[in-house]
Protein backbone atom coordinates (compact mmCIF):
# COMPACT_ATOMS: atom_id res chain seq x y z
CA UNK A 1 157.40 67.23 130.26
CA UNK A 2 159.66 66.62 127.15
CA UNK A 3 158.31 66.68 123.54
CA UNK A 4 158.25 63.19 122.67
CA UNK A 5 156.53 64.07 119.61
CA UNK A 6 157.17 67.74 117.83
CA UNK A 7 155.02 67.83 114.94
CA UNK A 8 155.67 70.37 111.98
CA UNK A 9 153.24 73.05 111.68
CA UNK A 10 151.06 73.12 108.57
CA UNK A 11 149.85 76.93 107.70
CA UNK A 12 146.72 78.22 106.76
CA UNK A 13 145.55 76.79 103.65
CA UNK A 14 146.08 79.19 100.26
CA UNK A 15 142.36 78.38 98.55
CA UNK A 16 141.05 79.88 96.04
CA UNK A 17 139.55 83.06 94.82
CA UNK A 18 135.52 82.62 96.19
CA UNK A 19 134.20 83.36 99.57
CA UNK A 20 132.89 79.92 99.27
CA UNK A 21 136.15 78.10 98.09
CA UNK A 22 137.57 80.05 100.70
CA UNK A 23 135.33 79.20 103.67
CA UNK A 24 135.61 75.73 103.12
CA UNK A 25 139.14 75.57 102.76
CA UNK A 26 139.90 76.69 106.67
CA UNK A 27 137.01 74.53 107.71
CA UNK A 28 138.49 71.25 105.86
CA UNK A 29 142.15 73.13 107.26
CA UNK A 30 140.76 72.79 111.09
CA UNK A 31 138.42 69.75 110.37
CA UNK A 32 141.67 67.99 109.31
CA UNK A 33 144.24 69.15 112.51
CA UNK A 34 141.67 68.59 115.19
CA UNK A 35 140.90 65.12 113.41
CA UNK A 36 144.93 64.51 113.40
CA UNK A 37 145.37 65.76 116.97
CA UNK A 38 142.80 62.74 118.16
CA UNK A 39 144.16 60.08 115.99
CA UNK A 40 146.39 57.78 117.28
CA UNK A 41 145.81 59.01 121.28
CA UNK A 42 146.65 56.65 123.63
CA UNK A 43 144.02 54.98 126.13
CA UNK A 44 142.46 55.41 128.20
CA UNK A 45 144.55 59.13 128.15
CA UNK A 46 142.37 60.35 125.16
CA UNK A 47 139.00 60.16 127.36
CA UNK A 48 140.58 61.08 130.65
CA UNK A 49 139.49 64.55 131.67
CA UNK A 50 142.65 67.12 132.34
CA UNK A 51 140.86 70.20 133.41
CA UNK A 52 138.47 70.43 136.16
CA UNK A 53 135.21 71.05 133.29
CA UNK A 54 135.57 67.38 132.01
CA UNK A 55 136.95 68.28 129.17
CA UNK A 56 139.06 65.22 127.36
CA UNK A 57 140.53 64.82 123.85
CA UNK A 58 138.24 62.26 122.49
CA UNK A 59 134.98 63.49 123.56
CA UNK A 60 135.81 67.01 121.86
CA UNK A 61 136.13 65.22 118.33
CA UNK A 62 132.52 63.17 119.58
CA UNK A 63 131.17 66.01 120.25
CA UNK A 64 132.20 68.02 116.57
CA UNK A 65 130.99 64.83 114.71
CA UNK A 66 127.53 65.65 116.83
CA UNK A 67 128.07 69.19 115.38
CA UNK A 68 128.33 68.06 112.06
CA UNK A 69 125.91 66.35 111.58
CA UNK A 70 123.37 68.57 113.45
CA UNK A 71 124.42 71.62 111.01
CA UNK A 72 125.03 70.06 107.69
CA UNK A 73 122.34 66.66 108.01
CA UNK A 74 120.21 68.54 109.90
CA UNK A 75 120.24 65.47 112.61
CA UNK A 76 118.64 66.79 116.30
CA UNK A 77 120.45 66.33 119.62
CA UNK A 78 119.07 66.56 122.42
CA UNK A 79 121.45 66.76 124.83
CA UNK A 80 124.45 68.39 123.89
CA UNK A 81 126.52 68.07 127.10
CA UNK A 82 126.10 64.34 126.83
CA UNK A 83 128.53 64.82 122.93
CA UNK A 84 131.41 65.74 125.04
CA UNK A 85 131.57 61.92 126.13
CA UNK A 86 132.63 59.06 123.69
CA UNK A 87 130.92 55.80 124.93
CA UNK A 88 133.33 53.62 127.07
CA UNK A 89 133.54 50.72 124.18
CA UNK A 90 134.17 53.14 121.59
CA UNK A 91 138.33 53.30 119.95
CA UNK A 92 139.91 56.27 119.66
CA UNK A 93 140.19 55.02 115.77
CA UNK A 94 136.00 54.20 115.82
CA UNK A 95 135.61 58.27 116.86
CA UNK A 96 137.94 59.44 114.39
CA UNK A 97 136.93 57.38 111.59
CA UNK A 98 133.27 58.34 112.76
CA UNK A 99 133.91 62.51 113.02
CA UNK A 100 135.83 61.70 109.34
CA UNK A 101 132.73 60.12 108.12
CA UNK A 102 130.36 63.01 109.04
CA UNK A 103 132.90 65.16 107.50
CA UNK A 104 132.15 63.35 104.32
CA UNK A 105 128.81 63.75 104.82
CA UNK A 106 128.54 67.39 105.22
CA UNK A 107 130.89 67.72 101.98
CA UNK A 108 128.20 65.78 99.79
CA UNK A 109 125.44 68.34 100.96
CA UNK A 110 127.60 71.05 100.50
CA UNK A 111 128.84 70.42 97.11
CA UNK A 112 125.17 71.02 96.38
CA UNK A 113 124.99 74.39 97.43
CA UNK A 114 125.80 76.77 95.12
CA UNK A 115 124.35 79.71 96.86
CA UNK A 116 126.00 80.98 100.31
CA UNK A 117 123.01 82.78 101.03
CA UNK A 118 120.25 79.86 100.33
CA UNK A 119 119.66 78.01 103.05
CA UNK A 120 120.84 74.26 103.79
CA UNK A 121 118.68 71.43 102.26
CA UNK A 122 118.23 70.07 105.41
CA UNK A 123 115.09 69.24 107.61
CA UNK A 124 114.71 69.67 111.00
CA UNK A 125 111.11 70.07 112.39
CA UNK A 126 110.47 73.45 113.74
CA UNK A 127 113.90 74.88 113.10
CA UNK A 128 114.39 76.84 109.45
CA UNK A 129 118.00 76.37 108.41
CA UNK A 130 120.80 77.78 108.60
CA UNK A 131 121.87 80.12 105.30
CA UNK A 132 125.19 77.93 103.76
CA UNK A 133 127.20 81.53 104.81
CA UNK A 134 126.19 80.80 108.09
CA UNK A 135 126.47 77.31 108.79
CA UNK A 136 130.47 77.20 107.35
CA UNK A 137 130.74 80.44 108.91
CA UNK A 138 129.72 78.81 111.95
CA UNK A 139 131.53 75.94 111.90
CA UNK A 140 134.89 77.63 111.24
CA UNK A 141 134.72 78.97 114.82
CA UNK A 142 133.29 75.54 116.15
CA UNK A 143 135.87 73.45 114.92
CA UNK A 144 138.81 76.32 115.50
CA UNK A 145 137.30 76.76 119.07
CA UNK A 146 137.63 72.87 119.93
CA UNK A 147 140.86 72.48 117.77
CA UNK A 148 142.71 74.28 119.92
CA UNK A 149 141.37 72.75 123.61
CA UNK A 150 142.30 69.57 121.47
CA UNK A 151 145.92 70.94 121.10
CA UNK A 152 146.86 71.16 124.39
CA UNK A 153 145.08 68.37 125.95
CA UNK A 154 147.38 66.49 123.80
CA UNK A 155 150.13 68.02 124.49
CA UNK A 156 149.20 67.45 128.05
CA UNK A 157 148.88 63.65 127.41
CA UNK A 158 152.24 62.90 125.23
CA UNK A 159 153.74 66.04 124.24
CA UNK A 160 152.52 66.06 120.72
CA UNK A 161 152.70 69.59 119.19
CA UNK A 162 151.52 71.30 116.19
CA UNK A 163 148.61 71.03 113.50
């Protein structure tokens, strides 16, 4: 298949000096490319599965805005195979614009934490939270993880390379 669409690579991000300005840096870094790898998919190509697990582009960013919201909101899921799926009347532009709203979300709690090593202020019945460290610790390898199934299943559906 040719490249149709041969995006320029953006590196790393350079942030700044802190372990926390740092952490959040690569997370926004990957929260941004997997977000911009799902964006403007074509249907129904975005939801259709290209590996034998099920796996499809838009259900990967469904399932990160699940993830999101979980660690940061402390919202519960109960099934977490069932994130992998977008809903069949839901755009490719309602997921994004959903996943970019939880991102928003998570940023508001954690430009209230001051302390990496406090936990999150977030309630969950039953389950203590996560220290900050942790959960953006966490997420870094969620988000990387899923970024990068997302980069070839796109590349798979149009040829579109790069972050």
């Amino acid at each position: 298949m040719a490249t149709r669409d041969r995006r320029r690579d953006t590196p790393p991000p350079r942030t700044g000096t802190s372990e926390a300005e740092t952490l959040r840096g690569f997370l926004d870094y990957l929260r941004t490319s997997v977000a911009a790898k799902v964006d403007g998919a074509p249907e129904p190509e975005a939801r259709t599965a290209a590996v034998r697990s099920g796996t499809n582009l838009l259900g990967l960013l469904n399932h990160l805005t699940y993830v999101e919201r979980a660690i940061f909101l402390g919202e519960h899921v109960a099934d977490w195979q069932a994130t992998f799926s977008a809903a069949p009347e839901d755009s490719v532009a309602e997921v994004v614009a959903r996943y970019r709203t939880a991102v928003e979300s998570a940023n508001a709690v954690l430009d209230g934490c001051t302390d990496l090593a406090a936990p999150l202020p977030r309630t969950q019945p039953g389950k203590p939270a996560p220290s900050v460290r942790w959960a953006l610790a966490h997420m870094i390898e969620e988000t990387g993880r899923h970024a990068g199934h997302a980069d070839i299943l796109r590349e798979l559906i149009d040829g579109s390379t790069g972050r």
